[in-house]
PDB file of N, CA and C in Angstrom:
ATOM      1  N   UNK A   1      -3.743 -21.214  -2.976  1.00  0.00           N
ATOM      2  CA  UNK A   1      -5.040 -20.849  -2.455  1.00  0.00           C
ATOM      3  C   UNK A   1      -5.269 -19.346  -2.608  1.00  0.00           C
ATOM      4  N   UNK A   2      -4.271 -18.763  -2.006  1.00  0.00           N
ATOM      5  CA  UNK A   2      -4.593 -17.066  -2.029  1.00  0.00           C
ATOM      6  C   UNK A   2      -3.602 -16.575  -2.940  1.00  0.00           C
ATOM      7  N   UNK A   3      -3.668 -15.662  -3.840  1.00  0.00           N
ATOM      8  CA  UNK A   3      -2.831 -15.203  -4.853  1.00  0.00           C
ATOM      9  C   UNK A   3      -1.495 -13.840  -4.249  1.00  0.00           C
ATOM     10  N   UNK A   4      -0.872 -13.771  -4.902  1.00  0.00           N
ATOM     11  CA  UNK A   4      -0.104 -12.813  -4.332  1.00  0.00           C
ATOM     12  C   UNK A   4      -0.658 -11.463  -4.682  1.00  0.00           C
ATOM     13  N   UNK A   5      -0.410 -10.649  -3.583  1.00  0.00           N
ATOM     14  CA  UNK A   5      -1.210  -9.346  -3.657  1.00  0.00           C
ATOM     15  C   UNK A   5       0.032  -8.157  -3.319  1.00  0.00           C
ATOM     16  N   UNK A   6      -0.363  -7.306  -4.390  1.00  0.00           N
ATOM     17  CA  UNK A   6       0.993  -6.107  -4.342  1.00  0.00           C
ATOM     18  C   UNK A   6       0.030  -4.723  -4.376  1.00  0.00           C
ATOM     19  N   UNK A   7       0.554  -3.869  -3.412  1.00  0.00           N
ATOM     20  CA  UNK A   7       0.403  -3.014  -2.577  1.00  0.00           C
ATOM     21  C   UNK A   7       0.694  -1.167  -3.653  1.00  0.00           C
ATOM     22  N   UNK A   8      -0.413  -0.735  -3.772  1.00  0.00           N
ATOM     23  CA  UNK A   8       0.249   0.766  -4.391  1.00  0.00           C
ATOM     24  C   UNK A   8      -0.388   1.988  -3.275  1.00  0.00           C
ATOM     25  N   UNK A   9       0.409   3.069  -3.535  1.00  0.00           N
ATOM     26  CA  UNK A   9       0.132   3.706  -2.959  1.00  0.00           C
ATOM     27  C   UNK A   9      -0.575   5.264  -4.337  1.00  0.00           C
ATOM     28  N   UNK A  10      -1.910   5.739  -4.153  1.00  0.00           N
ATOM     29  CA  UNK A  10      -2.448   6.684  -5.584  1.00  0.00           C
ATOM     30  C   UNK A  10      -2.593   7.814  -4.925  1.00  0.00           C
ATOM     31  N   UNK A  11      -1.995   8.636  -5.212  1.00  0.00           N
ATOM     32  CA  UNK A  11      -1.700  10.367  -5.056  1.00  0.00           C
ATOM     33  C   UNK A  11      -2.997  10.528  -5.571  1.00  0.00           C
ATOM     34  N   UNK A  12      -4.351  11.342  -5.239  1.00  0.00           N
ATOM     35  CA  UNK A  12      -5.095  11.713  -6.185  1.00  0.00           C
ATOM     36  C   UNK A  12      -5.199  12.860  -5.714  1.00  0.00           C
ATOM     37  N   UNK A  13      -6.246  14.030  -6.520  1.00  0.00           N
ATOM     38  CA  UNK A  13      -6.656  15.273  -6.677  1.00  0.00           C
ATOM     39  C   UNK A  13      -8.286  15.761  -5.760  1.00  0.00           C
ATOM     40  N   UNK A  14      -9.165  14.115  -5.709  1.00  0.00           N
ATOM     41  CA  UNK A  14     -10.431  14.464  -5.728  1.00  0.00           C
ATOM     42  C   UNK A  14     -11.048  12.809  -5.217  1.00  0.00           C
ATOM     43  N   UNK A  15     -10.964  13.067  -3.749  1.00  0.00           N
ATOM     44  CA  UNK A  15     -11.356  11.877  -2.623  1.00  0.00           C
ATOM     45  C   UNK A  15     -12.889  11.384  -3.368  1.00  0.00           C
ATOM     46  N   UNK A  16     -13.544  12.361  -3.652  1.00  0.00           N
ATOM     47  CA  UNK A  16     -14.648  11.765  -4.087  1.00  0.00           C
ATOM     48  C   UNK A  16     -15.376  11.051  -5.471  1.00  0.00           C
ATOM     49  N   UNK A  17     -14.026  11.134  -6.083  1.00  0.00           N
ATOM     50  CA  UNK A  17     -14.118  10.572  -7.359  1.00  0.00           C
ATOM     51  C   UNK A  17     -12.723   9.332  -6.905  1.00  0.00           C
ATOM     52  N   UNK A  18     -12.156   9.069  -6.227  1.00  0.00           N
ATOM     53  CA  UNK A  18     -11.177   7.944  -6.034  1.00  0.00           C
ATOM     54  C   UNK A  18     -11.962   6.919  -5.465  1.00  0.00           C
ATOM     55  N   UNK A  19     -13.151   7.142  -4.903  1.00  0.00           N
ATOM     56  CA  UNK A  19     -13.680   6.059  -4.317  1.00  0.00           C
ATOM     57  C   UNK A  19     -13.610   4.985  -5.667  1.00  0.00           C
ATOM     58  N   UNK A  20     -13.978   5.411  -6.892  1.00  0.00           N
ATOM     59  CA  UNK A  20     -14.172   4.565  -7.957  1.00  0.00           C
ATOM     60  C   UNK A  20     -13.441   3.265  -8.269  1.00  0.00           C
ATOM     61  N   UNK A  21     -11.994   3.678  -7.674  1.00  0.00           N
ATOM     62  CA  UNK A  21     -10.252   2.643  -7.610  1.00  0.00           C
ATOM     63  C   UNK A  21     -11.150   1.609  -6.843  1.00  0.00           C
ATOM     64  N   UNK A  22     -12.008   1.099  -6.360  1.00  0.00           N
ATOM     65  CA  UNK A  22     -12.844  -0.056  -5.624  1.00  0.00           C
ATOM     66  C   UNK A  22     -12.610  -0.903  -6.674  1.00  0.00           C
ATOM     67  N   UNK A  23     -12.991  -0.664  -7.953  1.00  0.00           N
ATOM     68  CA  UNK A  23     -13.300  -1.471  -9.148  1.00  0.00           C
ATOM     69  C   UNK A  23     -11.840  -2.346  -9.685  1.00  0.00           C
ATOM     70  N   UNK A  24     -10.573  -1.543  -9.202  1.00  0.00           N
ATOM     71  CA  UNK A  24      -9.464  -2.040 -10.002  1.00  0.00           C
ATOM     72  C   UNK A  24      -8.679  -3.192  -8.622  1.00  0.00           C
ATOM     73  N   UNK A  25      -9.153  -3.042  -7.373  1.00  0.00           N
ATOM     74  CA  UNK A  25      -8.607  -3.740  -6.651  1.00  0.00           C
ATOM     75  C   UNK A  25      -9.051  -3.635  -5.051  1.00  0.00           C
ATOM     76  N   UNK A  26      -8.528  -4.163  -3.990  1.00  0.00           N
ATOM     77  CA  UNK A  26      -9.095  -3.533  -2.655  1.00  0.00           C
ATOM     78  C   UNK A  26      -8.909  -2.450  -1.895  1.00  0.00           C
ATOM     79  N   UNK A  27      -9.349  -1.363  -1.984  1.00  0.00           N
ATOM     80  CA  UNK A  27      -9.170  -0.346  -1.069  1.00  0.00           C
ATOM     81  C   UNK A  27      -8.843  -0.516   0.200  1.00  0.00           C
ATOM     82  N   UNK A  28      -7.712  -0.514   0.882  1.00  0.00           N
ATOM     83  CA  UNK A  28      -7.388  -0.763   1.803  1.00  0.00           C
ATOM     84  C   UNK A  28      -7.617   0.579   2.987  1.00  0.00           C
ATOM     85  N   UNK A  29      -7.259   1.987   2.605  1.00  0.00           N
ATOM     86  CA  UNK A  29      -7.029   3.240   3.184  1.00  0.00           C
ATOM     87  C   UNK A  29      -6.824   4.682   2.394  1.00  0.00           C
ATOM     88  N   UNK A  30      -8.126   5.413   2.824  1.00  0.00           N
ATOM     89  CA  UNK A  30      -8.169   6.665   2.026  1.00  0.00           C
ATOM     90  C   UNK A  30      -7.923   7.452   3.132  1.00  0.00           C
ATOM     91  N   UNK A  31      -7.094   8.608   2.958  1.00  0.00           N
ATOM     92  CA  UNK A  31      -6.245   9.690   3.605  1.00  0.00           C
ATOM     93  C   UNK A  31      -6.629  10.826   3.147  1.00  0.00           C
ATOM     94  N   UNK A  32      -7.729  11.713   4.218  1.00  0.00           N
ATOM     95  CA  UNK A  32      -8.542  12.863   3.826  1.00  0.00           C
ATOM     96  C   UNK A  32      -7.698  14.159   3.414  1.00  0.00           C
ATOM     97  N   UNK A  33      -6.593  13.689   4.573  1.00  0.00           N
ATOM     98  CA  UNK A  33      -5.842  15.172   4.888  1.00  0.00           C
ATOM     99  C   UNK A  33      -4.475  15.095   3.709  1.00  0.00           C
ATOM    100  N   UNK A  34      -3.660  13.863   3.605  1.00  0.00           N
ATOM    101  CA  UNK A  34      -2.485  14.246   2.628  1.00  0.00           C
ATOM    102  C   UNK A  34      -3.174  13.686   1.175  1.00  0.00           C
ATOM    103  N   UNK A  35      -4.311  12.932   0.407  1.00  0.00           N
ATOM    104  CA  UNK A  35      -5.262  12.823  -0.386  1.00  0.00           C
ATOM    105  C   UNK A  35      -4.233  11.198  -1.284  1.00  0.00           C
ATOM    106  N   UNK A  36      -4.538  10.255  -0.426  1.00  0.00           N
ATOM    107  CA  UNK A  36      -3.756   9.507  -1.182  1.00  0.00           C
ATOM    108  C   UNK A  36      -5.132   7.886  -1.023  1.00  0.00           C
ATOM    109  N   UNK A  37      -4.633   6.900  -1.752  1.00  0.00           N
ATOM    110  CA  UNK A  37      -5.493   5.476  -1.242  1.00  0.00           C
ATOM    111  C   UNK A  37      -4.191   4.758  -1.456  1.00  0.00           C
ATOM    112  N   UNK A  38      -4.933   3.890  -0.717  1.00  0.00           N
ATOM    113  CA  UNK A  38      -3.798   2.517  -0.219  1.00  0.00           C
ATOM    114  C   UNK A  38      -4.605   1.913  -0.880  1.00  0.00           C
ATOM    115  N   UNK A  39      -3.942   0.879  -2.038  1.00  0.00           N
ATOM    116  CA  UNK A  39      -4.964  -0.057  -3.060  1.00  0.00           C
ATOM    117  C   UNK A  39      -3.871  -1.552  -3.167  1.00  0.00           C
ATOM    118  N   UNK A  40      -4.843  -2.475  -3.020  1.00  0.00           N
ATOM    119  CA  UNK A  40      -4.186  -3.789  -3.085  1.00  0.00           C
ATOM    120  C   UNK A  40      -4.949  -4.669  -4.469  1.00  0.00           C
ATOM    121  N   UNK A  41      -4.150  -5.130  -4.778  1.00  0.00           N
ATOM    122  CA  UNK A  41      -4.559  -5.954  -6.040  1.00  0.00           C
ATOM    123  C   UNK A  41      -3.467  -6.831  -6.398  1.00  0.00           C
ATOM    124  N   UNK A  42      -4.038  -7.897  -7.356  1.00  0.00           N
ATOM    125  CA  UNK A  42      -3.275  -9.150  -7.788  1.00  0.00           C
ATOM    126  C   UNK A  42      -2.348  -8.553  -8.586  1.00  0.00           C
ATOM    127  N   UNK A  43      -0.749  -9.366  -7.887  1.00  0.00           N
ATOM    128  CA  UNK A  43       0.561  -9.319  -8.959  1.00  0.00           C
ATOM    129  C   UNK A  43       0.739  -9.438 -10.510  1.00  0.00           C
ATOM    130  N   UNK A  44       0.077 -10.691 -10.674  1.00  0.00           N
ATOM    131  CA  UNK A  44      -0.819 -10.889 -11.693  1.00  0.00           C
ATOM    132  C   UNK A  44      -0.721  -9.637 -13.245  1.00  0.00           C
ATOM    133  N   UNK A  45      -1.993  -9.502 -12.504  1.00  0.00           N
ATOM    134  CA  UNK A  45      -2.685  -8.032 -13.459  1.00  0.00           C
ATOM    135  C   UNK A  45      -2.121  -6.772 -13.038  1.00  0.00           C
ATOM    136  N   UNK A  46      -1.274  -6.448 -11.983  1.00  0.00           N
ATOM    137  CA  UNK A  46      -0.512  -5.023 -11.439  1.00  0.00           C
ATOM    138  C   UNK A  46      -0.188  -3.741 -12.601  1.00  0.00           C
ATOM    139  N   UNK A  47       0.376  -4.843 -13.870  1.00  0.00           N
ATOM    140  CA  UNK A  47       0.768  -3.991 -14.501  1.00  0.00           C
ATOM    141  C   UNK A  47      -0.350  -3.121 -15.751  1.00  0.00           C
ATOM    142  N   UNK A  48      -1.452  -4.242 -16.034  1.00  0.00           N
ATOM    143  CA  UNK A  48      -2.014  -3.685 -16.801  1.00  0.00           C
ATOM    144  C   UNK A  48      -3.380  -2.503 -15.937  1.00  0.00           C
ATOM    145  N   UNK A  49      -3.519  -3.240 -14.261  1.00  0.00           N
ATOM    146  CA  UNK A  49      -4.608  -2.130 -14.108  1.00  0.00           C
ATOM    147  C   UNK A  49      -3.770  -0.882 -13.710  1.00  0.00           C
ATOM    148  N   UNK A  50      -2.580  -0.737 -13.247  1.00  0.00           N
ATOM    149  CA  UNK A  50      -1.835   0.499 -13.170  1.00  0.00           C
ATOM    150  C   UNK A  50      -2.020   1.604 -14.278  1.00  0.00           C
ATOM    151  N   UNK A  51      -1.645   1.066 -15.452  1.00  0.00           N
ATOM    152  CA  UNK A  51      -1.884   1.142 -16.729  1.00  0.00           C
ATOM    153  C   UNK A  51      -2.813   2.015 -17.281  1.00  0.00           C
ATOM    154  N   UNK A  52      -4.103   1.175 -16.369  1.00  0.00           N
ATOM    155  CA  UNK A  52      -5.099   1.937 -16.468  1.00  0.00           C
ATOM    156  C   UNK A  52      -5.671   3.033 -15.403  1.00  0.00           C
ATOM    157  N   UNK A  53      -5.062   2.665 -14.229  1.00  0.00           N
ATOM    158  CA  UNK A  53      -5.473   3.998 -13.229  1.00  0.00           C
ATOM    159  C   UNK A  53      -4.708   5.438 -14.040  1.00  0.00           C
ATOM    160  N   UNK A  54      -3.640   5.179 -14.279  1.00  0.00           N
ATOM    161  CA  UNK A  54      -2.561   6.392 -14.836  1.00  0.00           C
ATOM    162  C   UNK A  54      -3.728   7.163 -15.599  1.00  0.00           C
ATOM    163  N   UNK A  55      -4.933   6.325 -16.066  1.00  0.00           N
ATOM    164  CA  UNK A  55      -5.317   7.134 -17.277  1.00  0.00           C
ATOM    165  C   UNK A  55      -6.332   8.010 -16.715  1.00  0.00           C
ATOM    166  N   UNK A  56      -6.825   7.517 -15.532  1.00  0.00           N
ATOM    167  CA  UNK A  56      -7.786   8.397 -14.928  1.00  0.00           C
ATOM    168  C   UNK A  56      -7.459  10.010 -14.468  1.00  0.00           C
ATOM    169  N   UNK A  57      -8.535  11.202 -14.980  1.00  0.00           N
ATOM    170  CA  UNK A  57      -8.002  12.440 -14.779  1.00  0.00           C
ATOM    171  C   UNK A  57      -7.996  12.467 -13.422  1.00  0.00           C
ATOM    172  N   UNK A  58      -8.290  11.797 -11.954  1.00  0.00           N
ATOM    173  CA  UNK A  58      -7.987  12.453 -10.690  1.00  0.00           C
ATOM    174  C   UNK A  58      -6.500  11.997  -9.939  1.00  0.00           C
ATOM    175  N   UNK A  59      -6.317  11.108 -10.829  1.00  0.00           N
ATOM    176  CA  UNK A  59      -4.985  10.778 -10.216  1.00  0.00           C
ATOM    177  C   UNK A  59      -3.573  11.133 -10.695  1.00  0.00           C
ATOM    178  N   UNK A  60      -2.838  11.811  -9.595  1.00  0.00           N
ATOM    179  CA  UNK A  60      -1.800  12.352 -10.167  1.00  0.00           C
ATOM    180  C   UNK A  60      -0.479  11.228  -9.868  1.00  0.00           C
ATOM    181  N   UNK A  61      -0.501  10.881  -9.077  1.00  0.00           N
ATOM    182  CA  UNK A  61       1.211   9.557  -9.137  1.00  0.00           C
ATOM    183  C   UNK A  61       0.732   8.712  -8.893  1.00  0.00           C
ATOM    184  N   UNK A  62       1.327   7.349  -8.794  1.00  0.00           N
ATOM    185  CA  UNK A  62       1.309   6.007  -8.421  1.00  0.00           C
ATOM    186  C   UNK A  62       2.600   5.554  -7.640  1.00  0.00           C
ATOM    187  N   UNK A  63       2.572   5.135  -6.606  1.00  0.00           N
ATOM    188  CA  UNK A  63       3.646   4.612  -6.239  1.00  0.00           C
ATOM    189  C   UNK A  63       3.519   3.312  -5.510  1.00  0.00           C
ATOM    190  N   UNK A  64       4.698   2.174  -5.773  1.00  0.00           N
ATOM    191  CA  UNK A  64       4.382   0.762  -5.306  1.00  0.00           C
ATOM    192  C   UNK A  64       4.873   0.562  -3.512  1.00  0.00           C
ATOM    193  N   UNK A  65       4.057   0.021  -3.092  1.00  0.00           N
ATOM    194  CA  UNK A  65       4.365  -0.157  -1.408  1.00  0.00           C
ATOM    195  C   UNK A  65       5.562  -1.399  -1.520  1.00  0.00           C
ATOM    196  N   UNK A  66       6.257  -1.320  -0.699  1.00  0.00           N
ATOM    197  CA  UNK A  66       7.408  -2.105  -0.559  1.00  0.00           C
ATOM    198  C   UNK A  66       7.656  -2.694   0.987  1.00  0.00           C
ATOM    199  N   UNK A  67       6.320  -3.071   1.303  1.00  0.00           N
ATOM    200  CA  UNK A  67       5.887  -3.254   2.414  1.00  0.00           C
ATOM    201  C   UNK A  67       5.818  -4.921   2.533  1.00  0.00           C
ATOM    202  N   UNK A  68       5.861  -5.361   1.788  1.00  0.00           N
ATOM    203  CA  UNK A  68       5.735  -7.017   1.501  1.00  0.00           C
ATOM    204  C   UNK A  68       7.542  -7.450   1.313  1.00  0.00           C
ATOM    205  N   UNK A  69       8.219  -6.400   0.757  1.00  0.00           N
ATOM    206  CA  UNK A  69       9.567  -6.809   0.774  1.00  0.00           C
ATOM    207  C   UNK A  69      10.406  -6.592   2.669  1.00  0.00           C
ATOM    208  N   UNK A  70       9.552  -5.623   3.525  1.00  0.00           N
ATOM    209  CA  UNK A  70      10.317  -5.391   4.220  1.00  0.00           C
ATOM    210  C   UNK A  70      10.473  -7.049   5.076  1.00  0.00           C
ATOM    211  N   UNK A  71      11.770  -7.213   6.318  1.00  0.00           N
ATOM    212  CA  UNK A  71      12.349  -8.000   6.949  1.00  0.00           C
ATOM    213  C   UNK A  71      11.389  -8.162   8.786  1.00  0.00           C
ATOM    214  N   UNK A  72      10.876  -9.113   7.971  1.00  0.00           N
ATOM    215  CA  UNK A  72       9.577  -9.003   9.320  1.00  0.00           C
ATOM    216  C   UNK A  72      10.279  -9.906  10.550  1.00  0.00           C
ATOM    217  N   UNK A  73      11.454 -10.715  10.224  1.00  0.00           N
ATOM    218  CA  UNK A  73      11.915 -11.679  11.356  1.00  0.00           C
ATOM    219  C   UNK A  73      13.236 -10.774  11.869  1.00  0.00           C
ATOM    220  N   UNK A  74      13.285 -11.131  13.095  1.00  0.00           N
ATOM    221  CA  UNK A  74      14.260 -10.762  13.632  1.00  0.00           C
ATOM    222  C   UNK A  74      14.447 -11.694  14.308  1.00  0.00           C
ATOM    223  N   UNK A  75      16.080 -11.217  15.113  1.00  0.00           N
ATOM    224  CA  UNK A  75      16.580 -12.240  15.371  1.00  0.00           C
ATOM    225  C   UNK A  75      17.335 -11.635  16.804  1.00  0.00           C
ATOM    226  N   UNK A  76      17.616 -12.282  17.809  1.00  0.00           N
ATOM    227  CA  UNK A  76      18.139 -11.811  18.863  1.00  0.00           C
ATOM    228  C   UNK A  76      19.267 -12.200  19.741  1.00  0.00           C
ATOM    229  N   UNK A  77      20.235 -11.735  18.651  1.00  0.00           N
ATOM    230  CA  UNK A  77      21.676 -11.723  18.842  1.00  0.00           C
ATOM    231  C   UNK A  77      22.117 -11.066  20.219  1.00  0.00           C
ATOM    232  N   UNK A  78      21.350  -9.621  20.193  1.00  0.00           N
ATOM    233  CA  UNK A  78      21.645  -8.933  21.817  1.00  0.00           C
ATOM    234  C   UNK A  78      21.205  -9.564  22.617  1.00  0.00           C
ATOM    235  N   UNK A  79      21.936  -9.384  23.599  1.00  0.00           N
ATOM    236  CA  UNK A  79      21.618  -9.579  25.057  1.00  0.00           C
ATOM    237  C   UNK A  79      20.443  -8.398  25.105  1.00  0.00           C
ATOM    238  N   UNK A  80      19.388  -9.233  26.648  1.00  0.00           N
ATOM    239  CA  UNK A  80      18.206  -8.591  26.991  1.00  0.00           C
ATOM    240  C   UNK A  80      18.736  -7.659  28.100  1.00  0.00           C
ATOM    241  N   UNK A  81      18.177  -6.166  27.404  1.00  0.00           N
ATOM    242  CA  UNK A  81      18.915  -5.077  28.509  1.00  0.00           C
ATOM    243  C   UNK A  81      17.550  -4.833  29.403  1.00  0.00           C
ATOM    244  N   UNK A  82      16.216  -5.071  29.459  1.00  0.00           N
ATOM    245  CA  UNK A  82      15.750  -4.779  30.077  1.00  0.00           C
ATOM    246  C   UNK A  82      15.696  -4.790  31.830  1.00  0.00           C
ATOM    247  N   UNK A  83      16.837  -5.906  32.025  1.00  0.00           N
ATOM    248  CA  UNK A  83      16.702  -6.108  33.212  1.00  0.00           C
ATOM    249  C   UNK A  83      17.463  -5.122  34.229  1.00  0.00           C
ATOM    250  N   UNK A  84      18.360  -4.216  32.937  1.00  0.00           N
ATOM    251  CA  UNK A  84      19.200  -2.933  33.773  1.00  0.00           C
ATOM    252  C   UNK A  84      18.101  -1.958  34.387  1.00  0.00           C
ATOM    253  N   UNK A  85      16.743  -1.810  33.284  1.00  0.00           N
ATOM    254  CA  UNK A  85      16.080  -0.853  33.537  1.00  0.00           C
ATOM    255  C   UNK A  85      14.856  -0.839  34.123  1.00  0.00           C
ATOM    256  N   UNK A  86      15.191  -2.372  35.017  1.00  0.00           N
ATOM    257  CA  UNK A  86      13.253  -2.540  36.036  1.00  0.00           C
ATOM    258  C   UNK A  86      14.090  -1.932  37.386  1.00  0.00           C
ATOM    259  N   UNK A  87      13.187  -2.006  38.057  1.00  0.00           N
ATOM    260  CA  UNK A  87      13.550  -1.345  39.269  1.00  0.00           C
ATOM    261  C   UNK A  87      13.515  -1.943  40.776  1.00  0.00           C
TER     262      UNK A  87
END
């Protein structure tokens, strides 16, 4: 039903020309102050629209979020200490 979606993170130069990255996938989060977007798009095609952001003059790195690999279950082997610390 829903496709798999992989996560980059785009260093750019010029917030007001990155709005454009709309076109290559979903803008998830633009960051005024350290100048980066959070962009989501299909696994799929990852490699060829990367490909093509690289080519754009405002963007300086690309980097992939590894946010879909992290370990979202846990498990609870410890004992519950909260009860040392109610009062």
């Amino acid at each position: 039903m829903f496709s798999e979606r992989t996560g980059y993170i785009v260093w750019v130069s010029d917030l007001k020309a990155a709005r454009t990255l709309d076109k290559y996938g979903s803008v998830y989060y633009m960051s005024r102050k350290l100048h980066y977007v959070v962009i989501y798009m299909d696994t799929v095609r990852a490699e060829d629209t990367i490909r093509n952001i690289q080519r754009l003059p405002f963007v300086k790195k690309i980097e992939r979020s590894y946010r879909n690999e992290l370990k979202t279950e846990y498990s609870s082997d410890m004992e519950d200490k909260t009860r040392f610390y109610s009062l």
